[in-house]
C-alpha atoms as a PDB file:
ATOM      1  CA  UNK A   1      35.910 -19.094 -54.431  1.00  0.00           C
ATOM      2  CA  UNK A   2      39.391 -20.823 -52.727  1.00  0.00           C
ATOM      3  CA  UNK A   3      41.714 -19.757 -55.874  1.00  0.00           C
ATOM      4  CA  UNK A   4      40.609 -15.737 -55.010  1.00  0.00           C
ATOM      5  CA  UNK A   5      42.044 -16.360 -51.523  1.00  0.00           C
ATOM      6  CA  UNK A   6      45.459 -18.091 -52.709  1.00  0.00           C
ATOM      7  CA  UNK A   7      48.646 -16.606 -52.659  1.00  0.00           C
ATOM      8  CA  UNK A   8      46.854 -14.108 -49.831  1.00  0.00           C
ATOM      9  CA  UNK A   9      50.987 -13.500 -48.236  1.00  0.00           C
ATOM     10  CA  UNK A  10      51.764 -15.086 -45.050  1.00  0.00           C
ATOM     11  CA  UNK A  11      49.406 -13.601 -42.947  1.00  0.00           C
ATOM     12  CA  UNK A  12      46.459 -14.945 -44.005  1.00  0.00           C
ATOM     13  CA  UNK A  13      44.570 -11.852 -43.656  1.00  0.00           C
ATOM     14  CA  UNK A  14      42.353 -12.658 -47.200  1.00  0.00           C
ATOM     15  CA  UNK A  15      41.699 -16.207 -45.421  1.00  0.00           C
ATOM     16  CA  UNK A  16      40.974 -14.994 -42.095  1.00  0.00           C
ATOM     17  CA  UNK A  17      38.422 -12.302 -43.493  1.00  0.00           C
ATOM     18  CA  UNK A  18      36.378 -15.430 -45.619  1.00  0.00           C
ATOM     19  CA  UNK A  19      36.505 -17.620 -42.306  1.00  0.00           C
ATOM     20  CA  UNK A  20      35.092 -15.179 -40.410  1.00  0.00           C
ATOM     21  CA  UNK A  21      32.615 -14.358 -42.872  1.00  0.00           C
ATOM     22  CA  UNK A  22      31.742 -18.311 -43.199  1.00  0.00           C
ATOM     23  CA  UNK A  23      31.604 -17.981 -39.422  1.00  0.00           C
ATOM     24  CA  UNK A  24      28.382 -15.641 -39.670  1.00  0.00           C
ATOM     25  CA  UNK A  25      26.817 -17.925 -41.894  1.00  0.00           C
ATOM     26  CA  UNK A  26      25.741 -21.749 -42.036  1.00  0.00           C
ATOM     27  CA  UNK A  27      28.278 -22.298 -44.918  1.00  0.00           C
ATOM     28  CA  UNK A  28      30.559 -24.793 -42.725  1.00  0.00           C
ATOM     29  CA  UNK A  29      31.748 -26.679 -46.232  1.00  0.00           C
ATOM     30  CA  UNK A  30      33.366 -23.321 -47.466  1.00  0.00           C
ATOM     31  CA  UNK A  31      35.064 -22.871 -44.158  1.00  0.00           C
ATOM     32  CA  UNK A  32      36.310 -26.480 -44.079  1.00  0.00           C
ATOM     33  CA  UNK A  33      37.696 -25.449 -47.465  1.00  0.00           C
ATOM     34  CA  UNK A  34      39.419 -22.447 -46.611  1.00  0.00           C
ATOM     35  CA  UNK A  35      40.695 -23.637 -43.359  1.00  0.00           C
ATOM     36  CA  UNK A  36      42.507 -26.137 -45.452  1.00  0.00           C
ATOM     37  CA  UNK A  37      43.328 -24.357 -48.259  1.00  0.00           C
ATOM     38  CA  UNK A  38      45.528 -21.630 -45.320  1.00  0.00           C
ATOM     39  CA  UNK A  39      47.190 -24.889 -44.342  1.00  0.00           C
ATOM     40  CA  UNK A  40      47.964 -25.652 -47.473  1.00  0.00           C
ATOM     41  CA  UNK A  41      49.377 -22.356 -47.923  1.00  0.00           C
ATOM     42  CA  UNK A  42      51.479 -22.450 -44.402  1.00  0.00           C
ATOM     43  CA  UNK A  43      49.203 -19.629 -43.240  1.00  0.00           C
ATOM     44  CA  UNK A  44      49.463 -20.076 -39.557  1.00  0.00           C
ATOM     45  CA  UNK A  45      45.888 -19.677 -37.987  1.00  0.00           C
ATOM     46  CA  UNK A  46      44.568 -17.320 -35.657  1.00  0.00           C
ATOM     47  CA  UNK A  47      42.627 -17.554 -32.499  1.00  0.00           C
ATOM     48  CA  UNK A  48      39.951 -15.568 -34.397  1.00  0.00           C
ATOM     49  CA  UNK A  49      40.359 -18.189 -37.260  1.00  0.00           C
ATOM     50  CA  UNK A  50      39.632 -20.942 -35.336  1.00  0.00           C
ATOM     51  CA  UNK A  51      36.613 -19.705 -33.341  1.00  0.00           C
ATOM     52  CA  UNK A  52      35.073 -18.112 -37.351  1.00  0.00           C
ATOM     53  CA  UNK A  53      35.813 -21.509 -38.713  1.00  0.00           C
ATOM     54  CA  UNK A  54      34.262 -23.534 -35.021  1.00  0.00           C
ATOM     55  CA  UNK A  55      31.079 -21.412 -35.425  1.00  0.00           C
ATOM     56  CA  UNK A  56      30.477 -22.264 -38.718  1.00  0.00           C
ATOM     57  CA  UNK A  57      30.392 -25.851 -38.388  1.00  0.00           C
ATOM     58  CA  UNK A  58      28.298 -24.887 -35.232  1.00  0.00           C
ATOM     59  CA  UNK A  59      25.744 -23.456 -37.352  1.00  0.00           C
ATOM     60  CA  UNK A  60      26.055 -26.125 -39.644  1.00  0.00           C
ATOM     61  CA  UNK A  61      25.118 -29.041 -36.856  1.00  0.00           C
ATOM     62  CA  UNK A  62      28.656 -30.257 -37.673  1.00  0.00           C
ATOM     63  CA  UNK A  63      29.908 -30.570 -34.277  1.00  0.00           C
ATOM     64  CA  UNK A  64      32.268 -33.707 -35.217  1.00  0.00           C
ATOM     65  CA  UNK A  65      34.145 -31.348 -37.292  1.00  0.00           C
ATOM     66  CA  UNK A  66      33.967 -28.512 -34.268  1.00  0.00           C
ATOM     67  CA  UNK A  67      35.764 -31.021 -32.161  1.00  0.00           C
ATOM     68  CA  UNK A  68      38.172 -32.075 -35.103  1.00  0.00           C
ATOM     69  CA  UNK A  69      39.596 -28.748 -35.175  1.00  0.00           C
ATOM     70  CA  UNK A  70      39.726 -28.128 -31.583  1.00  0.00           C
ATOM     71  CA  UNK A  71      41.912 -31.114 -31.248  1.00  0.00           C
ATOM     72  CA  UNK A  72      44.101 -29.922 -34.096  1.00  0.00           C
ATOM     73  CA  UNK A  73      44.191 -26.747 -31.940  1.00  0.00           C
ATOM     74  CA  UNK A  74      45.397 -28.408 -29.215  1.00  0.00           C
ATOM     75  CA  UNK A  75      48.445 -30.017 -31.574  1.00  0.00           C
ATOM     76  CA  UNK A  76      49.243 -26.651 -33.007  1.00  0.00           C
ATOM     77  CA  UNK A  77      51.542 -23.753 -31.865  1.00  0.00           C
ATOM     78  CA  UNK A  78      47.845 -21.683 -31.560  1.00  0.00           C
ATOM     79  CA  UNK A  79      47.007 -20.843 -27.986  1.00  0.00           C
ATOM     80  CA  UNK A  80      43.482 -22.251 -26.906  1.00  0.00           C
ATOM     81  CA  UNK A  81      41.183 -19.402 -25.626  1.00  0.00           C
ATOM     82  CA  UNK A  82      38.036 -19.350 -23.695  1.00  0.00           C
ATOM     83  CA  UNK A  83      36.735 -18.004 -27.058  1.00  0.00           C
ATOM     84  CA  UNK A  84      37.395 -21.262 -28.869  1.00  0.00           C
ATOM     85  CA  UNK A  85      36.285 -23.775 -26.241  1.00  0.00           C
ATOM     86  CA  UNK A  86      33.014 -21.819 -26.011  1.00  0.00           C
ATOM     87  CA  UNK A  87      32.481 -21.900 -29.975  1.00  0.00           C
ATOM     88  CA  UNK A  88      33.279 -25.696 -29.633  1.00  0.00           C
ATOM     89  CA  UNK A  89      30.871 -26.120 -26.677  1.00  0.00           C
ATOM     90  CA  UNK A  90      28.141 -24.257 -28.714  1.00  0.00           C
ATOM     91  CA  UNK A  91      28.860 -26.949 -31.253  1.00  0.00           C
ATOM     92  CA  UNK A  92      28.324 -29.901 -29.122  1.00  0.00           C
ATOM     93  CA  UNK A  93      25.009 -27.737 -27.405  1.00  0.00           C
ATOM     94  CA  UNK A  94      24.063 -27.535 -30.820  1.00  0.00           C
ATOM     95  CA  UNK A  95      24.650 -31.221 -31.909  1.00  0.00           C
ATOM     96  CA  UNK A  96      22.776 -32.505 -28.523  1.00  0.00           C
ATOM     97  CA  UNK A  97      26.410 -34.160 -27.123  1.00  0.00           C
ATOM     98  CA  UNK A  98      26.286 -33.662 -23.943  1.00  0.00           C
ATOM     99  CA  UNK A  99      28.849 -35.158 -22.993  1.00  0.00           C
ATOM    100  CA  UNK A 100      31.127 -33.842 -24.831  1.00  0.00           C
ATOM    101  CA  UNK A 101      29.706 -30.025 -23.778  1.00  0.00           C
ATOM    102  CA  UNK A 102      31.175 -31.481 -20.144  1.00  0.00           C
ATOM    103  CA  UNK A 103      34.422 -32.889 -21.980  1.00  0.00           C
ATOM    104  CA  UNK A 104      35.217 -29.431 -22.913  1.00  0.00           C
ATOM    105  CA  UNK A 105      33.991 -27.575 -19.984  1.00  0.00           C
ATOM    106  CA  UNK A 106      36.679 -29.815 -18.258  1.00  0.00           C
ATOM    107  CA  UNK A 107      39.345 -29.397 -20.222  1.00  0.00           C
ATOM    108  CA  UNK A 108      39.071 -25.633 -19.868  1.00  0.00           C
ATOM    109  CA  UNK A 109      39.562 -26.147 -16.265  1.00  0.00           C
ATOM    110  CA  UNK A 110      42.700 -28.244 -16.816  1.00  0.00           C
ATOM    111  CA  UNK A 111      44.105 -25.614 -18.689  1.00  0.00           C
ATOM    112  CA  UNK A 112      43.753 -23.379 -16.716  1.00  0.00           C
ATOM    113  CA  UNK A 113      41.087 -21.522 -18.349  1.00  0.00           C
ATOM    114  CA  UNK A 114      38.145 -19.684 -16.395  1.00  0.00           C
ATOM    115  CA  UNK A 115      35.014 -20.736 -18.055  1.00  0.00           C
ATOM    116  CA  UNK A 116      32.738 -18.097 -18.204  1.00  0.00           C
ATOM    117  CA  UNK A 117      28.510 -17.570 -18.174  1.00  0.00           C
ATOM    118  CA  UNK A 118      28.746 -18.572 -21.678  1.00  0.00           C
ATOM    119  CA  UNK A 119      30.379 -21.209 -21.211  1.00  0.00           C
ATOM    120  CA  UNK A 120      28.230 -22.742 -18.767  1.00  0.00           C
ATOM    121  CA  UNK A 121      25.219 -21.718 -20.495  1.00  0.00           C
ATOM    122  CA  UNK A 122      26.154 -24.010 -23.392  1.00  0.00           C
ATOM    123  CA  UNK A 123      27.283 -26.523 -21.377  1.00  0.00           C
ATOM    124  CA  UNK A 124      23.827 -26.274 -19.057  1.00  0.00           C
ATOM    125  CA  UNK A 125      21.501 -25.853 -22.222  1.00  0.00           C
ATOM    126  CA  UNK A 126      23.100 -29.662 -23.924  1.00  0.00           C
ATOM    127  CA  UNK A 127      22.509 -31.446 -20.426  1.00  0.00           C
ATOM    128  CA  UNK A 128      19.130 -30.332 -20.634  1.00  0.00           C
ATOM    129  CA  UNK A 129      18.639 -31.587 -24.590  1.00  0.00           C
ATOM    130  CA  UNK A 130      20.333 -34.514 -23.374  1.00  0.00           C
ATOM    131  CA  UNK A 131      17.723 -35.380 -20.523  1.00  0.00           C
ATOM    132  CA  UNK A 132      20.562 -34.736 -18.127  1.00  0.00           C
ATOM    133  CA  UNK A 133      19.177 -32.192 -15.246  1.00  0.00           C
ATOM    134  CA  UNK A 134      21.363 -33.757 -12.812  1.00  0.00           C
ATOM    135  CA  UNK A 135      24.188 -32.101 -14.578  1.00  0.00           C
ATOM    136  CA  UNK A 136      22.307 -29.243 -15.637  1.00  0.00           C
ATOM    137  CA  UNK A 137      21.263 -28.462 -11.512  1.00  0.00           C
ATOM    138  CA  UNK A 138      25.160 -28.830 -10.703  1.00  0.00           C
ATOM    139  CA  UNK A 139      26.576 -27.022 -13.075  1.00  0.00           C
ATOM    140  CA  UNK A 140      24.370 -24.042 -11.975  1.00  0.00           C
ATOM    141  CA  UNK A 141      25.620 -24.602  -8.472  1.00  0.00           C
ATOM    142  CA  UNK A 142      28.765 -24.700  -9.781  1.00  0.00           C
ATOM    143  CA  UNK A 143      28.540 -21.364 -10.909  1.00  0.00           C
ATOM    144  CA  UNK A 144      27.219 -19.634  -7.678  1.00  0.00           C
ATOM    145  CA  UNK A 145      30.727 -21.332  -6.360  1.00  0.00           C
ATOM    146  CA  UNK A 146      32.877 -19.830  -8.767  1.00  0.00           C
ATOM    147  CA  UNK A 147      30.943 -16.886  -8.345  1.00  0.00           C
ATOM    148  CA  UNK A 148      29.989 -16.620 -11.420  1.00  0.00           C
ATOM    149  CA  UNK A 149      26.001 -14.634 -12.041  1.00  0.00           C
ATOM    150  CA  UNK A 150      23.702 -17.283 -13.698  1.00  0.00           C
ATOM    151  CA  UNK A 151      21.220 -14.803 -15.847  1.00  0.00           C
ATOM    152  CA  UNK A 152      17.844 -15.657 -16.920  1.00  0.00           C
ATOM    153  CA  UNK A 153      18.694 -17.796 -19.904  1.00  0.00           C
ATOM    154  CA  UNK A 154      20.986 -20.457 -17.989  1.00  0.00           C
ATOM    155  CA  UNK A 155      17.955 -20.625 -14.855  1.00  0.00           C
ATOM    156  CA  UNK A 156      15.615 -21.033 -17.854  1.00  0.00           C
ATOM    157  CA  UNK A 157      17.922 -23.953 -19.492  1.00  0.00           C
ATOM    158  CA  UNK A 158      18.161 -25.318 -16.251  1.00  0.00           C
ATOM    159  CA  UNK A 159      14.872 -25.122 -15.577  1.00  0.00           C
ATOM    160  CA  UNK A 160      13.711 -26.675 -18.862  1.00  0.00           C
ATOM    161  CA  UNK A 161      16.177 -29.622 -18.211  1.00  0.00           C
ATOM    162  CA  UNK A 162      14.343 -30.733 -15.233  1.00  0.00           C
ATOM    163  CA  UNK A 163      11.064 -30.361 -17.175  1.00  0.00           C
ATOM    164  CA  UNK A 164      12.500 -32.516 -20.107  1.00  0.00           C
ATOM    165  CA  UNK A 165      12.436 -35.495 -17.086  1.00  0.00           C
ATOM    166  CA  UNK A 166       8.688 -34.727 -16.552  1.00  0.00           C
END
């Protein structure tokens, strides 16, 4: 499938268009592949490449590789958007890391990125598969600070990380 996509011009477009496509899909291994193959090709990535290429490995339970490209992001002349920390904090919700979830979250802050209801949904829903309601209770009041609406499904991942303690 990676030769039809070579010699796609310097755009990337015919990349771009597979990644997101692998991005709807569990197939992380083809969008490893063609996230190489564009470097390969000097195909400078997009912010929509990125986030196709995160979710994938986020719906493969490859949140190692999630993180992987994130910190290439963070090398690369690409602009980190609350887009692409969220698909990376889906990955680690995903891959029951915690931790990292609140790694991210941070980061975002430090870069002066507003994290948004998504954001802190992920990040809530991991502390609670992580056993961590602690977190999970002050991140939600976290929220009401920034002023930021909790809706039903971060009070029920809350909720269900203080039952996880029970």
């Amino acid at each position: 499938m990676l030769a039809a996509w070579r010699g796609s011009g310097p755009d990337g477009s015919h990349f771009e268009a597979a990644a997101k496509k692998s991005g709807r899909t569990e197939h992380w291994r083809e969008a490893l592949h063609l996230f190489w193959e564009a470097s390969n090709e000097r195909v400078k990535h997009s912010q929509s490449f990125y986030v196709s290429t995160i979710s994938a490995f986020r719906k493969g339970q490859q949140w190692q590789w999630a993180l992987s490209l994130l910190s290439e992001l963070v090398a690369s002349t690409v602009e980190a958007s609350v887009m692409i920390y969220n698909a990376g904090i889906s990955a680690c919700d995903r891959g029951r890391q915690w931790k990292r979830a609140l790694s991210l979250l941070s980061q975002m802050v430090e870069t002066k990125l507003e994290p948004t209801v998504i954001s802190y949904s992920a990040v809530i829903s991991a502390c609670g598969k992580g056993r961590q309601w602690q977190w999970a209770l002050s991140l939600l009041s976290q929220m009401v600070e920034t002023k930021l609406e909790p809706d039903t499904i971060i009070y029920n991942a809350a909720i269900s990380a203080c039952e996880k303690v029970l």
